[in-house]
Protein backbone atom coordinates (compact mmCIF):
# COMPACT_ATOMS: atom_id res chain seq x y z
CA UNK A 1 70.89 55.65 200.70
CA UNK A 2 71.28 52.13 199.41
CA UNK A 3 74.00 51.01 202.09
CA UNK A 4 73.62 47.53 202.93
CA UNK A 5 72.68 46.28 199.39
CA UNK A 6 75.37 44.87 197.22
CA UNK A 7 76.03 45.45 193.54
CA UNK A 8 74.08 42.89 192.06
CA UNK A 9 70.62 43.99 194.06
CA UNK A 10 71.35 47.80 193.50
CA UNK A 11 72.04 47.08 189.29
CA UNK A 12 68.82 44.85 189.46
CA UNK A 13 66.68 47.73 191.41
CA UNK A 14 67.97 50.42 188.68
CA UNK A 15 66.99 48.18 186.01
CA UNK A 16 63.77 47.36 187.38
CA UNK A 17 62.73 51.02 188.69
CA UNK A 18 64.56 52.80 185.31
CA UNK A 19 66.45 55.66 187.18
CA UNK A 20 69.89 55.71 189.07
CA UNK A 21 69.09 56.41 192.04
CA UNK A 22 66.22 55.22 194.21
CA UNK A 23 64.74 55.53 198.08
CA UNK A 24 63.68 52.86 200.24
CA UNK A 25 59.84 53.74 199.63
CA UNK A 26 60.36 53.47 196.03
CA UNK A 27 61.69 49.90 196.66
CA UNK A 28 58.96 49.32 199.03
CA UNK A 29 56.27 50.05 196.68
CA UNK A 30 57.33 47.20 194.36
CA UNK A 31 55.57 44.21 194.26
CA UNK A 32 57.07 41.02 195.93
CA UNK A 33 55.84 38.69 193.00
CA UNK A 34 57.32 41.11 190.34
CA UNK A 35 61.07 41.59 192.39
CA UNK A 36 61.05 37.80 192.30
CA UNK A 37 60.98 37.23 188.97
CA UNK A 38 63.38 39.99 187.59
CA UNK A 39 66.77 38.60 185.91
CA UNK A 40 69.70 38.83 188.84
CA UNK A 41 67.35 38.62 191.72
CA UNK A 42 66.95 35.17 193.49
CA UNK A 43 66.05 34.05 196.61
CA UNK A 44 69.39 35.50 198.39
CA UNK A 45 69.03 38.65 196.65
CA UNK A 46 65.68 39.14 197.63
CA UNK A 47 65.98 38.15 201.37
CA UNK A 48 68.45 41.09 201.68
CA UNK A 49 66.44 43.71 199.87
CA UNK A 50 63.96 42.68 202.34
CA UNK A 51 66.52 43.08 205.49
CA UNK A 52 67.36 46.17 204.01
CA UNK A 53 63.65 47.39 203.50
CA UNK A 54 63.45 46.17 207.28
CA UNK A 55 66.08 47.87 208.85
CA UNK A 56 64.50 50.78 208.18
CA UNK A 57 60.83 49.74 209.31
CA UNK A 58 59.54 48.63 205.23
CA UNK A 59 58.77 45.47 203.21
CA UNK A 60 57.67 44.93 199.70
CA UNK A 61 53.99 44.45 198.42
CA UNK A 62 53.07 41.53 199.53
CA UNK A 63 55.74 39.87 200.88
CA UNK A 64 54.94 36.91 202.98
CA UNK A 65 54.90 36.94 206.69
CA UNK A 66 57.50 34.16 207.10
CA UNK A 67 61.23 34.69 205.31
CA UNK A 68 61.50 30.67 205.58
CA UNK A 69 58.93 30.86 203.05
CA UNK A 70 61.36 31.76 200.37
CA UNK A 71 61.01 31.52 196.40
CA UNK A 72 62.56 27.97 196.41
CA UNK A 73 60.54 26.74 198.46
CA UNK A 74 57.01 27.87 196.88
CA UNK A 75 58.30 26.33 194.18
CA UNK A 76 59.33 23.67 195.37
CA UNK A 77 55.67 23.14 197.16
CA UNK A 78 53.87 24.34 193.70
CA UNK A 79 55.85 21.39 192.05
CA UNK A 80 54.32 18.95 194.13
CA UNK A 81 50.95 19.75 193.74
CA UNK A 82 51.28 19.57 190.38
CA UNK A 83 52.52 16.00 190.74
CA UNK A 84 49.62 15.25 193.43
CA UNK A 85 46.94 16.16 191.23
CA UNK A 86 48.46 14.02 188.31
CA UNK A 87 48.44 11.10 190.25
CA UNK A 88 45.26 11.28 191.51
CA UNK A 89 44.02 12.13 187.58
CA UNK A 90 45.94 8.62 187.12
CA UNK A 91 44.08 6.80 189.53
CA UNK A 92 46.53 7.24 192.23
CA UNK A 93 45.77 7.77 196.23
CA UNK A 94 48.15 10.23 197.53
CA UNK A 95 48.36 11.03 201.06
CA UNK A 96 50.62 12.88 202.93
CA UNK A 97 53.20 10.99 204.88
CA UNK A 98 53.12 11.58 208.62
């Protein structure tokens, strides 16, 4: 049942879901948000749960739409609009470079 995942996402699921074995629905009815932030899951890790959940026709709790849109980079994006908004506290015009 859990072809196509590799050690390291199958120990993680266990962990997470408490209980050896597991289905695809079970790992579809986990929250996006919550996979994300479990120890042993990163971005990698969680774009092939979600091929896996794909393949056979499932995807997480609200995953985004777009897989570009990985963890990194909503990060990455929630970094810099922390750093936008302490400029501008600072007196600072920011404006996005075109």
């Amino acid at each position: 049942m859990q072809e196509g995942l590799n050690t390291r996402q199958i120990n993680a699921l266990r962990l997470l879901l408490e209980r050896r074995e597991f289905t695809p629905e079970d790992v579809a009815a986990l929250d996006y948000h919550l996979l994300a932030r479990m120890p042993g899951i990163g971005g990698k890790s969680l774009n092939i749960i979600r091929e896996w959940l794909a393949s056979k026709g499932m995807d997480l709790l609200n995953s985004p739409e777009d897989y570009s849109k990985s963890l990194r980079s909503c990060r990455l994006e929630a970094r810099l609009e922390r750093a936008r908004k302490l400029l501008e506290k600072h007196g600072y015009d920011v404006r996005r470079n075109v």
